[in-house]
C-alpha atoms as a PDB file:
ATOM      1  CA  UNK A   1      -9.886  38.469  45.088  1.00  0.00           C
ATOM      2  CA  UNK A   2     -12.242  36.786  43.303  1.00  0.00           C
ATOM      3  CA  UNK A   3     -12.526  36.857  38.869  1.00  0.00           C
ATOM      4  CA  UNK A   4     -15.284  39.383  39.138  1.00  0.00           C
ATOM      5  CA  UNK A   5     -13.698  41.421  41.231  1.00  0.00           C
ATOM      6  CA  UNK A   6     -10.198  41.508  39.037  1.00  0.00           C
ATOM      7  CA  UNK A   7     -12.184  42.145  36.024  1.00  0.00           C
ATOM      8  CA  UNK A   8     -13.392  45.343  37.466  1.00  0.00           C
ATOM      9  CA  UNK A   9     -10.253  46.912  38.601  1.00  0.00           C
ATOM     10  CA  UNK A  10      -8.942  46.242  35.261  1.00  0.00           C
ATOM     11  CA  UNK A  11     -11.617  47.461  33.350  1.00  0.00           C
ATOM     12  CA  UNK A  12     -11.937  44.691  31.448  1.00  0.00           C
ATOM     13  CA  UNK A  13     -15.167  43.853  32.632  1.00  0.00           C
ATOM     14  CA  UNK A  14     -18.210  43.410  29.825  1.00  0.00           C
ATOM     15  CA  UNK A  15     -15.332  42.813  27.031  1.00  0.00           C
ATOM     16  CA  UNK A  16     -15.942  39.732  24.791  1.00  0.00           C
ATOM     17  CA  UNK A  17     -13.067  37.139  24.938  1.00  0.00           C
ATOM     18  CA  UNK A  18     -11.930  34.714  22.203  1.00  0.00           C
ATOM     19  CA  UNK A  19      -9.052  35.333  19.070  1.00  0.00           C
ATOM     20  CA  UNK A  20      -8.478  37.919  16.788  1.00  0.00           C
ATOM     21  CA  UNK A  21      -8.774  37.592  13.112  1.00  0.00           C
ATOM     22  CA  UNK A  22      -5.280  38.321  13.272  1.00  0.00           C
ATOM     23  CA  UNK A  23      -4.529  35.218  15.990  1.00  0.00           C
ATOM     24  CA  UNK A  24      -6.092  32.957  13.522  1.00  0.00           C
ATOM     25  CA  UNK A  25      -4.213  33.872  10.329  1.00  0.00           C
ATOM     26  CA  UNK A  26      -0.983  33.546  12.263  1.00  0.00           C
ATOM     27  CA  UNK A  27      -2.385  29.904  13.097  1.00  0.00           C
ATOM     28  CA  UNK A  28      -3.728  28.766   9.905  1.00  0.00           C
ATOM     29  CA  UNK A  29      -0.616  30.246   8.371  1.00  0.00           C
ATOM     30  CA  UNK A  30       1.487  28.258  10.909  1.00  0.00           C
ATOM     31  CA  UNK A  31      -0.658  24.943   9.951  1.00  0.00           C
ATOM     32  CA  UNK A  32      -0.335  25.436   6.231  1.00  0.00           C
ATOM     33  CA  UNK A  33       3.535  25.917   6.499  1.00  0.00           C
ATOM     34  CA  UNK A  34       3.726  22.674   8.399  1.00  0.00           C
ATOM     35  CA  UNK A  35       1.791  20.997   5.879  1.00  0.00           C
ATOM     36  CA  UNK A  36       3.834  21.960   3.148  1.00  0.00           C
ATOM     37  CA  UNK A  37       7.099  20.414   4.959  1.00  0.00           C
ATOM     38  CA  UNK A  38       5.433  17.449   5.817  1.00  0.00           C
ATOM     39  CA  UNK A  39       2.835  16.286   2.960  1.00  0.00           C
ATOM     40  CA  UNK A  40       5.153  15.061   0.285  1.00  0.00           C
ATOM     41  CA  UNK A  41       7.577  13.176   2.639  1.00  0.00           C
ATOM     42  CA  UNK A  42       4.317  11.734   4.022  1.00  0.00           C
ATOM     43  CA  UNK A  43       3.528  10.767   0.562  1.00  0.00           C
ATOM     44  CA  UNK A  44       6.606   9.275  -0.407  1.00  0.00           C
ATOM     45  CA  UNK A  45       6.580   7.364   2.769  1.00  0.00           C
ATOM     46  CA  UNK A  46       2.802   5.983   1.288  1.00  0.00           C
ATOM     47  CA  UNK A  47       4.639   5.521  -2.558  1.00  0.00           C
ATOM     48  CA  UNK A  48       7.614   3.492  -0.536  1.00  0.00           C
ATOM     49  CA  UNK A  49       5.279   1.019   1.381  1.00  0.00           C
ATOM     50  CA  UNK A  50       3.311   0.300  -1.916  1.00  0.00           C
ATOM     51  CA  UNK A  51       6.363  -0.809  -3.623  1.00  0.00           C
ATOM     52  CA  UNK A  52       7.804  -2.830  -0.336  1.00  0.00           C
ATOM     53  CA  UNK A  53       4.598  -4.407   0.251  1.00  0.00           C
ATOM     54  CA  UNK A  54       4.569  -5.662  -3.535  1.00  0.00           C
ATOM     55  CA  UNK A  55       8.025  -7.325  -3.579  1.00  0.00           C
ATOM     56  CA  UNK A  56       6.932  -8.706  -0.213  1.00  0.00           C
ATOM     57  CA  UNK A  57       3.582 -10.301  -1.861  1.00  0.00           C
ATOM     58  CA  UNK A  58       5.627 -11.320  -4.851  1.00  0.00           C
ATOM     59  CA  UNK A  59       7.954 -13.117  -2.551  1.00  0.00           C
ATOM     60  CA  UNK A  60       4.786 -14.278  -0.982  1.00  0.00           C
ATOM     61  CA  UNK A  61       3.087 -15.866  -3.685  1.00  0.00           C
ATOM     62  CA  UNK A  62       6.396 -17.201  -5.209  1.00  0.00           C
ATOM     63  CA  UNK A  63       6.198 -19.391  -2.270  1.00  0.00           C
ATOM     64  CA  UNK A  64       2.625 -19.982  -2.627  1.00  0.00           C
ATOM     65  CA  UNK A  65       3.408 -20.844  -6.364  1.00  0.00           C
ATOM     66  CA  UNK A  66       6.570 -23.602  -4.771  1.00  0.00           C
ATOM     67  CA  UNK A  67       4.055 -25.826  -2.626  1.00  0.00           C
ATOM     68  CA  UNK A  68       1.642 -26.024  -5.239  1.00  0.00           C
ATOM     69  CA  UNK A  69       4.399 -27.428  -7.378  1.00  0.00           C
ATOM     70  CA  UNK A  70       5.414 -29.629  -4.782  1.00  0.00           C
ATOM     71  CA  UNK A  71       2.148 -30.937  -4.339  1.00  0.00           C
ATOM     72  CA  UNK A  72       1.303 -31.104  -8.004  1.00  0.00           C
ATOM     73  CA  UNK A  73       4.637 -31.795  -9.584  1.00  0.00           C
ATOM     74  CA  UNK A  74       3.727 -28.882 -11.785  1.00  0.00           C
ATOM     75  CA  UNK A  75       3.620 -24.941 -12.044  1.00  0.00           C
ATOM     76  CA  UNK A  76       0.035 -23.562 -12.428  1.00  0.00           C
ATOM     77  CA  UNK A  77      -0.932 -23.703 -16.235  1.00  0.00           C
ATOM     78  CA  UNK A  78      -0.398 -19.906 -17.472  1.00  0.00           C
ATOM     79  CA  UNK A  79      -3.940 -19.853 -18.618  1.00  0.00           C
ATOM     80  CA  UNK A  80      -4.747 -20.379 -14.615  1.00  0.00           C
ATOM     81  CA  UNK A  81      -1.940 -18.385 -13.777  1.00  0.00           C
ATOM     82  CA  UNK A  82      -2.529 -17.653 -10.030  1.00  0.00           C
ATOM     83  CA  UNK A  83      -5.718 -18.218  -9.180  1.00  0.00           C
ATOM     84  CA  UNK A  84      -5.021 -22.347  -9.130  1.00  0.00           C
ATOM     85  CA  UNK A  85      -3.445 -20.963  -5.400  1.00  0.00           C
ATOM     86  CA  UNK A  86      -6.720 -19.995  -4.545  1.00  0.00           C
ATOM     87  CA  UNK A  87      -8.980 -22.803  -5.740  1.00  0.00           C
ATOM     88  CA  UNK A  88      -8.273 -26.205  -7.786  1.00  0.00           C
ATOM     89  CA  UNK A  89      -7.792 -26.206 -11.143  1.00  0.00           C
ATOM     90  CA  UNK A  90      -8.362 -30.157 -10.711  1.00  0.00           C
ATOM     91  CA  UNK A  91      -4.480 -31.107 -10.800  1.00  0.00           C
ATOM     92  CA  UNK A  92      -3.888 -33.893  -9.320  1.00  0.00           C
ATOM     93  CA  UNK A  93      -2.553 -33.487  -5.587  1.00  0.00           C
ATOM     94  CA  UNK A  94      -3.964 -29.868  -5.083  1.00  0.00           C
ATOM     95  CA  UNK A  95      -3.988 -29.464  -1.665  1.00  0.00           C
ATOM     96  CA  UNK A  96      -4.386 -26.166  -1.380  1.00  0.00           C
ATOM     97  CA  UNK A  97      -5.785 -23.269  -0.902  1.00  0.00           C
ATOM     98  CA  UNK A  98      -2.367 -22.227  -0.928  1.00  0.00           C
ATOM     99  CA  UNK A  99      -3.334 -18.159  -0.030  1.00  0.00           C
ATOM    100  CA  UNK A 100      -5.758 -16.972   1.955  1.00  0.00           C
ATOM    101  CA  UNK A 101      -7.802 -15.581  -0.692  1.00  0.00           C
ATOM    102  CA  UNK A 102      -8.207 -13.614  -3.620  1.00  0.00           C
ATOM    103  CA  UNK A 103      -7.903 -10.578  -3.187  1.00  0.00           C
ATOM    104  CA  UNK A 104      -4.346 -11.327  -2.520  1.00  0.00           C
ATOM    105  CA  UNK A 105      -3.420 -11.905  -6.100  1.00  0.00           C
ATOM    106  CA  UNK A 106      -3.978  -7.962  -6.346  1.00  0.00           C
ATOM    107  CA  UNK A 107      -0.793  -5.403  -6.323  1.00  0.00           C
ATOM    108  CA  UNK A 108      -1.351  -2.906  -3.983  1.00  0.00           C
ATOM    109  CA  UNK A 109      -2.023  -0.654  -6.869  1.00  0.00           C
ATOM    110  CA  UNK A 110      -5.278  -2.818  -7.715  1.00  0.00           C
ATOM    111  CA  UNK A 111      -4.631  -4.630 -10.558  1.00  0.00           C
ATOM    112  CA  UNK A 112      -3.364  -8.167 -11.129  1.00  0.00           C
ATOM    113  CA  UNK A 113      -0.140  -9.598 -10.812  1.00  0.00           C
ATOM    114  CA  UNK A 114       0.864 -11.122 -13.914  1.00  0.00           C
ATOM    115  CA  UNK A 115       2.162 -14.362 -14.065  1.00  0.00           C
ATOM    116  CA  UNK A 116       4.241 -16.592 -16.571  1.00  0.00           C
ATOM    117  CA  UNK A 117       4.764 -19.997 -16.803  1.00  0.00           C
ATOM    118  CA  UNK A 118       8.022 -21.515 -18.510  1.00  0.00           C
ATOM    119  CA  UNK A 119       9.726 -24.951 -18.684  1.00  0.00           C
ATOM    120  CA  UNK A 120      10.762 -25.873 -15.403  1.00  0.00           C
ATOM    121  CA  UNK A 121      10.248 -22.121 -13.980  1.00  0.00           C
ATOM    122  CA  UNK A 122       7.665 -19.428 -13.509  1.00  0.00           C
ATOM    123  CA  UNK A 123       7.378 -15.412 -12.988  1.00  0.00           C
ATOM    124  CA  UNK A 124       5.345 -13.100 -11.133  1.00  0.00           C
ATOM    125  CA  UNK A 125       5.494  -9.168 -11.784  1.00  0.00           C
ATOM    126  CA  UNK A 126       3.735  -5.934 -11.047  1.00  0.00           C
ATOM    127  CA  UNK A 127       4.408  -3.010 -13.505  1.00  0.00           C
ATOM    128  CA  UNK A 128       3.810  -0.351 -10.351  1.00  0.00           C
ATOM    129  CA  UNK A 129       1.757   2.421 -10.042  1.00  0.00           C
ATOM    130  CA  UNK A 130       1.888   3.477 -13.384  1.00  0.00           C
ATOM    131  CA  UNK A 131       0.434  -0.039 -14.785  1.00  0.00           C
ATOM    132  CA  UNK A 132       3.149   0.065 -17.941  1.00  0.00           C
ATOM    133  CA  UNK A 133       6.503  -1.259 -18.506  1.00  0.00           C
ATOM    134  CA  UNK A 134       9.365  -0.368 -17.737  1.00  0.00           C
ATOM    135  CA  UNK A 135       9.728   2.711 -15.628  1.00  0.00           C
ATOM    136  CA  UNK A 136      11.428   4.016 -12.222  1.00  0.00           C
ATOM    137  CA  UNK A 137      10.975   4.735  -8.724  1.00  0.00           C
ATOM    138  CA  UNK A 138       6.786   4.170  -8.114  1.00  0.00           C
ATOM    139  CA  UNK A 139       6.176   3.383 -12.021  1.00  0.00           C
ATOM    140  CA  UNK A 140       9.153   0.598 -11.707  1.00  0.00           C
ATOM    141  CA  UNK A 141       8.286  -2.978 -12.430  1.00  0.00           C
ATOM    142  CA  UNK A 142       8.475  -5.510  -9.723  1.00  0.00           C
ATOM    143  CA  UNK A 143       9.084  -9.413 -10.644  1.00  0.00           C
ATOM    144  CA  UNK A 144       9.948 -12.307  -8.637  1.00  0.00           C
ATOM    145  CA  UNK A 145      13.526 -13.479  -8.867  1.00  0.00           C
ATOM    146  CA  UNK A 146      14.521 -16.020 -11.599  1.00  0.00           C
ATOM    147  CA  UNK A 147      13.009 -19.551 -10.883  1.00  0.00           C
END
């Protein structure tokens, strides 16, 4: 038997297919329950990587900032701060660039990583999301370990 042919014994035959208003609400109700279960853990997941992919670029650089002090026999001047990785700050024995780039002195939050210079040592920290000190979880500051 052919479609047509179905459609007439049924006595379906000139009714409009498609959903119900009904069929949809179920649906959109279905989505909307789904994305309240998953949207914050998917967000957390996003807050997580933030903060993991700062202490890894703080790791990073603190490297960065070690061959430019083996090559200059110096830590960048604080008022250069970071950006001697990037291009010369005419110190003898630069032979960098020691990053890629700029934009890589940049926490994942946008803003600057801070950096300090001390006798014989040096720092490099990111206050977090929240751009302030102190703080915990996403607003926690991040800082290279003790050199």
């Amino acid at each position: 038997m052919t479609m047509r042919a179905r459609k007439g014994l049924t006595g379906t035959e000139g009714a409009e297919e498609g959903f119900t208003l009904v069929e949809l609400l179920v649906v959109l109700a279905i989505i909307a329950l789904i994305g309240t279960l998953v949207g914050p853990r998917v967000l957390g997941y996003i807050g997580t990587a933030k903060a993991e992919t700062a202490t890894t670029q703080i790791r990073n650089l603190g490297n960065a900032v070690e061959l430019y002090y083996l090559d200059v026999g110096a830590y960048p001047a604080a008022d250069r701060g970071l950006s001697a990785l990037v291009q010369s700050d005419g110190a003898a024995g630069w032979n960098g660039p020691y990053i890629k780039s700029a934009t890589g002195l940049d926490d994942p939050w946008g803003r600057p990583y801070a950096y300090e210079a001390a006798p014989g040592g040096f720092k490099i920290r990111s206050l977090g999301r929240d751009g302030a000190a102190g703080g915990t979880g996403e607003d926690a500051d991040l800082e290279s370990a003790a050199n």
